[in-house]
N, C-alpha and C. Protein backbone atom coordinates (compact mmCIF):
# COMPACT_ATOMS: atom_id res chain seq x y z
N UNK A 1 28.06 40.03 -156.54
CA UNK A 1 27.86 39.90 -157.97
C UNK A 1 28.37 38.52 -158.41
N UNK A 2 27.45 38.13 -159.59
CA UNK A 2 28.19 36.32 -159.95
C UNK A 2 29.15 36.44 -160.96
N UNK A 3 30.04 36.03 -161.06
CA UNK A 3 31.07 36.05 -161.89
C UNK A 3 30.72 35.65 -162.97
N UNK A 4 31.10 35.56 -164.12
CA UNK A 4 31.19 34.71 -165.49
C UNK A 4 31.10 33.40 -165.46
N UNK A 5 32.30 32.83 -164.62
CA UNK A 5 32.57 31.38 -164.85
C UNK A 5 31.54 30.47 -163.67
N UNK A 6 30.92 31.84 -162.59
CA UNK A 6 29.95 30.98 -161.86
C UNK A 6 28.99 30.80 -162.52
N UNK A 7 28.68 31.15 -163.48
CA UNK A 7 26.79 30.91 -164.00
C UNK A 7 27.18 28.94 -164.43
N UNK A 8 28.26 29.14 -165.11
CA UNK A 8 28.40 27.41 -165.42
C UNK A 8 27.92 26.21 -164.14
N UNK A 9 28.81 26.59 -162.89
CA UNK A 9 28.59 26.38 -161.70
C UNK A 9 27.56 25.93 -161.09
N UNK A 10 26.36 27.19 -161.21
CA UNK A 10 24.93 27.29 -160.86
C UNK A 10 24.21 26.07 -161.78
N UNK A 11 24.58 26.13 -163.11
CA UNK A 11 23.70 25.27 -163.86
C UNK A 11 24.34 23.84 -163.62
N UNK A 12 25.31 23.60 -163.78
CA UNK A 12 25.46 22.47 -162.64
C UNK A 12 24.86 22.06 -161.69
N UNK A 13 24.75 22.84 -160.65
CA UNK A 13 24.52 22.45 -159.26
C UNK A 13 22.45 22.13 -159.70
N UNK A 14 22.33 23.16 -160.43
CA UNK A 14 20.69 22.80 -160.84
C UNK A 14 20.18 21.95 -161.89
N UNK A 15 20.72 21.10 -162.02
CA UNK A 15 20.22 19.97 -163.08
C UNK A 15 19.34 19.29 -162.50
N UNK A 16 18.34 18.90 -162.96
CA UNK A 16 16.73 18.56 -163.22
C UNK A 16 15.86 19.59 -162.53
N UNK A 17 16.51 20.83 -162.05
CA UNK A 17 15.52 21.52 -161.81
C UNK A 17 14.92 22.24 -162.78
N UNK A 18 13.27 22.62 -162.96
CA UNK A 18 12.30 23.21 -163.69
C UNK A 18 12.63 24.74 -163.88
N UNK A 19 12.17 24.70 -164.63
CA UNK A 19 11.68 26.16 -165.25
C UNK A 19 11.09 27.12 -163.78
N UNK A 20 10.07 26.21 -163.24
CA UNK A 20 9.28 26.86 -162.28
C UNK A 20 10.11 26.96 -160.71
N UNK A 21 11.21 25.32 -161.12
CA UNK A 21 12.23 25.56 -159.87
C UNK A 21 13.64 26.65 -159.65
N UNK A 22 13.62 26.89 -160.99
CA UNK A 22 14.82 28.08 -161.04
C UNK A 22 13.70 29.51 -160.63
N UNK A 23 13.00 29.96 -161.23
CA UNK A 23 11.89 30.98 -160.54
C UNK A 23 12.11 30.94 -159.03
N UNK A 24 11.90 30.07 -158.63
CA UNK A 24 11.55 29.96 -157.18
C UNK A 24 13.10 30.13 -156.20
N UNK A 25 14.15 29.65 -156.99
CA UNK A 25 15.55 29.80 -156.31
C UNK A 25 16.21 31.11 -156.50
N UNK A 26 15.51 31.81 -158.05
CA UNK A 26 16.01 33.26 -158.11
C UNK A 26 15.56 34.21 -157.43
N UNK A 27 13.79 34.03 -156.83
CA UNK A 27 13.72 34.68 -156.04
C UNK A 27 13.85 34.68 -154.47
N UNK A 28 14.13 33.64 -154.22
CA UNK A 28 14.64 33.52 -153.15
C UNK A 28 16.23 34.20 -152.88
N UNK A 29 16.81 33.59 -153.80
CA UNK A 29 18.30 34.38 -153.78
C UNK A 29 18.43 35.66 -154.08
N UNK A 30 17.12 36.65 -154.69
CA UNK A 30 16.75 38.16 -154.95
C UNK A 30 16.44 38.86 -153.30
N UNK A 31 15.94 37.70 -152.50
CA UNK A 31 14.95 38.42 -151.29
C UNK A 31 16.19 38.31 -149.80
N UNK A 32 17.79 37.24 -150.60
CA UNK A 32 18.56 37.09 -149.54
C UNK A 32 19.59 38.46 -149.06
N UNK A 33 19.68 39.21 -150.12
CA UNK A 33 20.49 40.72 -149.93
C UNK A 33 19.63 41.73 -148.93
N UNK A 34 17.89 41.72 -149.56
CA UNK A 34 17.13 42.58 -148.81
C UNK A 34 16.75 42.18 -146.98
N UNK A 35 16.89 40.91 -146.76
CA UNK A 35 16.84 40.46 -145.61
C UNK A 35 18.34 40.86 -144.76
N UNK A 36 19.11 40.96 -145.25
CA UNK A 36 20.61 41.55 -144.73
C UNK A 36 20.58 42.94 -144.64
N UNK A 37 19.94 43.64 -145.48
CA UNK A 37 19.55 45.26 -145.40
C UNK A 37 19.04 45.55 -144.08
N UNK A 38 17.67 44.38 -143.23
CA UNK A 38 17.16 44.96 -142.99
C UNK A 38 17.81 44.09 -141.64
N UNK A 39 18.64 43.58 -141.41
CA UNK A 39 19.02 43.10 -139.90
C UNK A 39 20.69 43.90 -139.86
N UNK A 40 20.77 44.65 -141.17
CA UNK A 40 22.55 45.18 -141.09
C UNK A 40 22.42 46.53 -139.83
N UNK A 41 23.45 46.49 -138.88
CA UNK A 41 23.73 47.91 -138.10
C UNK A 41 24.82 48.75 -138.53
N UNK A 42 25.41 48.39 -139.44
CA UNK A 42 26.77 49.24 -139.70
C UNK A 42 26.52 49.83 -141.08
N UNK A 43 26.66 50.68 -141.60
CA UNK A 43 26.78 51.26 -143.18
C UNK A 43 28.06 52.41 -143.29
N UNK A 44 28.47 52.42 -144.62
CA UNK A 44 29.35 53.26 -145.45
C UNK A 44 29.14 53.99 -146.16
N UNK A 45 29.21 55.28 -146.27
CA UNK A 45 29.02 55.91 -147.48
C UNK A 45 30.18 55.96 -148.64
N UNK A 46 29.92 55.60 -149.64
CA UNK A 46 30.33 54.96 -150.76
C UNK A 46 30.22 55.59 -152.20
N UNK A 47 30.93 55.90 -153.07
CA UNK A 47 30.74 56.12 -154.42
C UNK A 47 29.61 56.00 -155.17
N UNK A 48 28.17 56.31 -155.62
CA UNK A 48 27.26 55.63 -156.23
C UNK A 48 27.96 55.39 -157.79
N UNK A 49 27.72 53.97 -157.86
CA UNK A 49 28.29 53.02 -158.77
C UNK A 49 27.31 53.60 -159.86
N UNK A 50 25.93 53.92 -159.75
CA UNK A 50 24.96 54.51 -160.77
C UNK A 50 25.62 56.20 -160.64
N UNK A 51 24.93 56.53 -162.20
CA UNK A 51 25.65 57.37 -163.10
C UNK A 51 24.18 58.51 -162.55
N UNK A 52 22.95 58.22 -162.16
CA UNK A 52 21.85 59.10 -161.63
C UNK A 52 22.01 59.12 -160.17
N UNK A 53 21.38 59.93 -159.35
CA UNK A 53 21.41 59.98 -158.09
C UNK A 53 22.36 60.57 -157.70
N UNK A 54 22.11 60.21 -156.21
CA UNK A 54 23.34 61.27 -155.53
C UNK A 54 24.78 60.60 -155.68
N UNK A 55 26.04 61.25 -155.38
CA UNK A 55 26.79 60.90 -155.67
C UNK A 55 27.29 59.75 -154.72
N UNK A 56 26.94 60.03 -153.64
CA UNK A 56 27.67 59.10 -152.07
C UNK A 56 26.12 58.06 -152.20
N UNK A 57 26.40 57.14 -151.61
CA UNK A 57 24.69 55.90 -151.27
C UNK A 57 25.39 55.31 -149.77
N UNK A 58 24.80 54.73 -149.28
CA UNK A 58 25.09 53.81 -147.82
C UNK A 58 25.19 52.27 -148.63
N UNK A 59 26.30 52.07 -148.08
CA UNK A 59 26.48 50.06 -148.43
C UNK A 59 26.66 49.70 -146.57
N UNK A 60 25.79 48.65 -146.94
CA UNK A 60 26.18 47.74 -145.59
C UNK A 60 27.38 47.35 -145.06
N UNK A 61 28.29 47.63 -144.59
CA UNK A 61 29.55 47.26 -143.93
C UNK A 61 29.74 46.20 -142.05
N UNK A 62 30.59 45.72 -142.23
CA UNK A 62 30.86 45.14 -140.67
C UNK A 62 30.88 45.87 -139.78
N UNK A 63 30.30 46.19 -138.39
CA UNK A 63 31.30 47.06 -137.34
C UNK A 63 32.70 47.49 -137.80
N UNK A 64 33.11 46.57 -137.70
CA UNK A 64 34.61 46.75 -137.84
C UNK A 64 35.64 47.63 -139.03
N UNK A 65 34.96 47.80 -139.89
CA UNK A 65 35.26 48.64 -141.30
C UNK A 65 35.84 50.02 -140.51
N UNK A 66 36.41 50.67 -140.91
CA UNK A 66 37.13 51.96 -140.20
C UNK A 66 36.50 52.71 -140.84
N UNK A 67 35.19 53.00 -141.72
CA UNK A 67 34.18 54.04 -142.04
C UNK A 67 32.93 53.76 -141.87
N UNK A 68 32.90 52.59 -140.73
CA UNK A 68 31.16 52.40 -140.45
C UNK A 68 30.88 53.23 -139.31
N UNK A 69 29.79 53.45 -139.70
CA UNK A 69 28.99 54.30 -139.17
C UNK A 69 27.16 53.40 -138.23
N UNK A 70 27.17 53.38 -137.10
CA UNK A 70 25.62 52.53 -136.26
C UNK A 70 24.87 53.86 -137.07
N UNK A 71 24.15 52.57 -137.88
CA UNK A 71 22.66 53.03 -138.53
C UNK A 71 22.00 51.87 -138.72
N UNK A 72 20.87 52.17 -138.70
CA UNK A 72 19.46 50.98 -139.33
C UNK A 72 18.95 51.43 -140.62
N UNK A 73 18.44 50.45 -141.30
CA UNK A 73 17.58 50.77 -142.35
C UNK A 73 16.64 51.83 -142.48
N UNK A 74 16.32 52.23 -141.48
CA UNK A 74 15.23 53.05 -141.15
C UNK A 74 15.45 54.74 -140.69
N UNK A 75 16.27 54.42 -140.99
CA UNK A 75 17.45 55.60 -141.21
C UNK A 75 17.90 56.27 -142.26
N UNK A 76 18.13 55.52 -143.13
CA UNK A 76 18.48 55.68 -144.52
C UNK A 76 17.75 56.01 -145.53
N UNK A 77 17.60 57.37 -146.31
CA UNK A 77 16.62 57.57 -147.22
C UNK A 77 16.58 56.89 -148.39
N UNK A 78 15.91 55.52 -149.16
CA UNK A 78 15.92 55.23 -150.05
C UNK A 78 16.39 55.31 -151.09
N UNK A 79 16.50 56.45 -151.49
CA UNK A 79 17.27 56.56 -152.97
C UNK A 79 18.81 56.93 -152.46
N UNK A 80 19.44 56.68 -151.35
CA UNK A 80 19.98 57.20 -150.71
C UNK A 80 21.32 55.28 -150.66
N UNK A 81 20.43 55.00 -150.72
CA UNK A 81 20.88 53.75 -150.03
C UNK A 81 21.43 52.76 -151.36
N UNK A 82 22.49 52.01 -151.21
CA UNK A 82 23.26 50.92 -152.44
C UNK A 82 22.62 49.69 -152.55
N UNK A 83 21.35 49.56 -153.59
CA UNK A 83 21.65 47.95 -153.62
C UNK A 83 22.38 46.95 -153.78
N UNK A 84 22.34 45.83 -152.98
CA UNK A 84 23.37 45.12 -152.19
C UNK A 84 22.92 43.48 -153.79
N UNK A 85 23.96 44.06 -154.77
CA UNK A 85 24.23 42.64 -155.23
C UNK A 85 23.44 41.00 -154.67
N UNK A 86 23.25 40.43 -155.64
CA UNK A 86 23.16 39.16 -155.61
C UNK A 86 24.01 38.40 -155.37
N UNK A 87 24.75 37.49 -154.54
CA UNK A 87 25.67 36.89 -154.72
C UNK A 87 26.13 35.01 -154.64
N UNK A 88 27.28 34.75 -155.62
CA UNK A 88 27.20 33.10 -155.50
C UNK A 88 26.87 32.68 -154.53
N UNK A 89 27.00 33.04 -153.33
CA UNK A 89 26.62 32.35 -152.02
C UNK A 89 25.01 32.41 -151.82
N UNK A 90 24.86 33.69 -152.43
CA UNK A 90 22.82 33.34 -152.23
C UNK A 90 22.21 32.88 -153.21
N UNK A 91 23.08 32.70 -154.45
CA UNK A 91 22.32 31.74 -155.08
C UNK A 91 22.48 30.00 -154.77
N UNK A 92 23.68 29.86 -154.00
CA UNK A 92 23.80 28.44 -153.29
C UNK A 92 22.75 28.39 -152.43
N UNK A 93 22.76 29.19 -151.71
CA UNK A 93 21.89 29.06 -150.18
C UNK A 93 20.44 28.98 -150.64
N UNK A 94 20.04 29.74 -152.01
CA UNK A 94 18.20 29.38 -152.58
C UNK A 94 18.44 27.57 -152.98
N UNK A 95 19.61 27.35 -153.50
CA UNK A 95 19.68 25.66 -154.06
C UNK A 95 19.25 25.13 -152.96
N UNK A 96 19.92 25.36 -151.90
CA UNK A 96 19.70 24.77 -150.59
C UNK A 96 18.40 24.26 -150.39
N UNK A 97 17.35 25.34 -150.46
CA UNK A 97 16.09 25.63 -150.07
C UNK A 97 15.26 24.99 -150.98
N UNK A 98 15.53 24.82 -152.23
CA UNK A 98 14.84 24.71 -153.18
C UNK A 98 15.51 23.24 -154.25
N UNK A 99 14.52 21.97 -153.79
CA UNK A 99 15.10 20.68 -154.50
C UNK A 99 14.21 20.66 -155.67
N UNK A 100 15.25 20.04 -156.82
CA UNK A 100 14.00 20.11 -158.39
C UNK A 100 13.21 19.05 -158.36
N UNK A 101 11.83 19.57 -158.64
CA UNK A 101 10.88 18.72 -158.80
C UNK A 101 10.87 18.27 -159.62
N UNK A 102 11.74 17.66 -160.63
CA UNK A 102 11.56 16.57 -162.00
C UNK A 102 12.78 15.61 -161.58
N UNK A 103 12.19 14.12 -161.65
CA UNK A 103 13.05 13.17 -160.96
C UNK A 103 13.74 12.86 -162.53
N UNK A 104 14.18 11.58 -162.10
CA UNK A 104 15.00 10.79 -162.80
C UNK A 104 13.75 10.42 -163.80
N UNK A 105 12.74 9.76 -163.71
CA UNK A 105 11.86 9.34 -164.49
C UNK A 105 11.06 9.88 -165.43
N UNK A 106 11.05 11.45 -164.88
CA UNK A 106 10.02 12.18 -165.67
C UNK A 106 11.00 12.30 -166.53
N UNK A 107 12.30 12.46 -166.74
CA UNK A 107 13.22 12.95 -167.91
C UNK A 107 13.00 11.58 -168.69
N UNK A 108 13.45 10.41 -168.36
CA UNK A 108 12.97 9.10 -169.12
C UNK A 108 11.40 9.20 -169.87
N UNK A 109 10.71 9.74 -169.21
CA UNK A 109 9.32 9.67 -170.14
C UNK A 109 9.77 11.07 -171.25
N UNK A 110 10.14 11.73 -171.31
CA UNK A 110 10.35 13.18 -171.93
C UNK A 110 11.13 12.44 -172.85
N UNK A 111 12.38 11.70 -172.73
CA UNK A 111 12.80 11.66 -173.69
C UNK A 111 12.49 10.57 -174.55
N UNK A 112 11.65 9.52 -173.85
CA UNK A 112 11.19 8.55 -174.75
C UNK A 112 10.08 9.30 -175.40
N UNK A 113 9.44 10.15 -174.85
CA UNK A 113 8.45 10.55 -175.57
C UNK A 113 9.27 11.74 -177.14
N UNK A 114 9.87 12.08 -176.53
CA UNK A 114 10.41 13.02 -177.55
C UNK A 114 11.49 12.17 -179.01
N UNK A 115 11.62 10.58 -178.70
CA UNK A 115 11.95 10.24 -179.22
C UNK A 115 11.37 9.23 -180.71
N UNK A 116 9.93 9.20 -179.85
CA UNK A 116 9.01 8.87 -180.06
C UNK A 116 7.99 9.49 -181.02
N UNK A 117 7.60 10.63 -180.85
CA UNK A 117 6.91 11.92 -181.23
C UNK A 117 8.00 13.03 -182.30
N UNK A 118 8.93 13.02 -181.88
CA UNK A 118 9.83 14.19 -181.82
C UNK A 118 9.69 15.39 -181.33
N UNK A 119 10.50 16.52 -181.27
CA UNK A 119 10.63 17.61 -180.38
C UNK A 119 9.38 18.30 -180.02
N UNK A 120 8.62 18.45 -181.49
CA UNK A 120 7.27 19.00 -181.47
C UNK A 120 6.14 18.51 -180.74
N UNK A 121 5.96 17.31 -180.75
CA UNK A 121 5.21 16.26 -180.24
C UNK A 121 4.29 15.63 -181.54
N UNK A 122 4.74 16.40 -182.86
CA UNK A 122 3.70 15.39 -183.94
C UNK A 122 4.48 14.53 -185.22
């Protein structure tokens, strides 16, 4: 889960990226939990954090956890199972992947133009 004070962080680290380049890093950093689902061997049964469903869900755990249990995804009945958070690290790791396509220049034309025109463009 991202903290509060990381969203500042993120928008940092993404300056001049687009509209269309944050799209592309959120879903990438949406598809980095489900790719860990599906290579994880160890799970826990766990509290469901949701207020519907069953009460216990499977979270992905290390071997090493003293309540994991060898299972695969394919194992696990769906509604059965904890979705696995987003986290600061996978939204770093989509930055990684994903450089903004608006340089230094296109912001110079934007803002001469907007200075020019004003915000509206008339």
């Amino acid at each position: 889960m991202i903290r509060e004070h990381e969203w500042m962080q993120l928008a940092q680290k993404s300056e001049h990226y687009s509209g269309a380049d944050i799209g592309v890093v959120c879903r990438e950093a949406l598809l980095r939990p489900i790719r860990r689902l599906g290579s994880a061997t160890h799970f826990k049964r766990v509290q469901n954090p949701k207020p519907d469903g069953p009460r216990e869900v499977w979270l992905t755990c290390s071997p090493g956890d003293p309540y994991a249990q060898a299972l695969t995804l394919d194992q696990i009945k769906s509604e059965e199972l904890c979705e696995p958070p987003v986290t600061m690290s996978d939204m770093e790791a989509a930055l990684v992947t994903q450089k903004p396509t608006v340089g230094e220049k296109d912001l110079l034309l934007q803002k001469k133009f907007t200075e020019e025109f004003g915000q509206e463009g008339s």
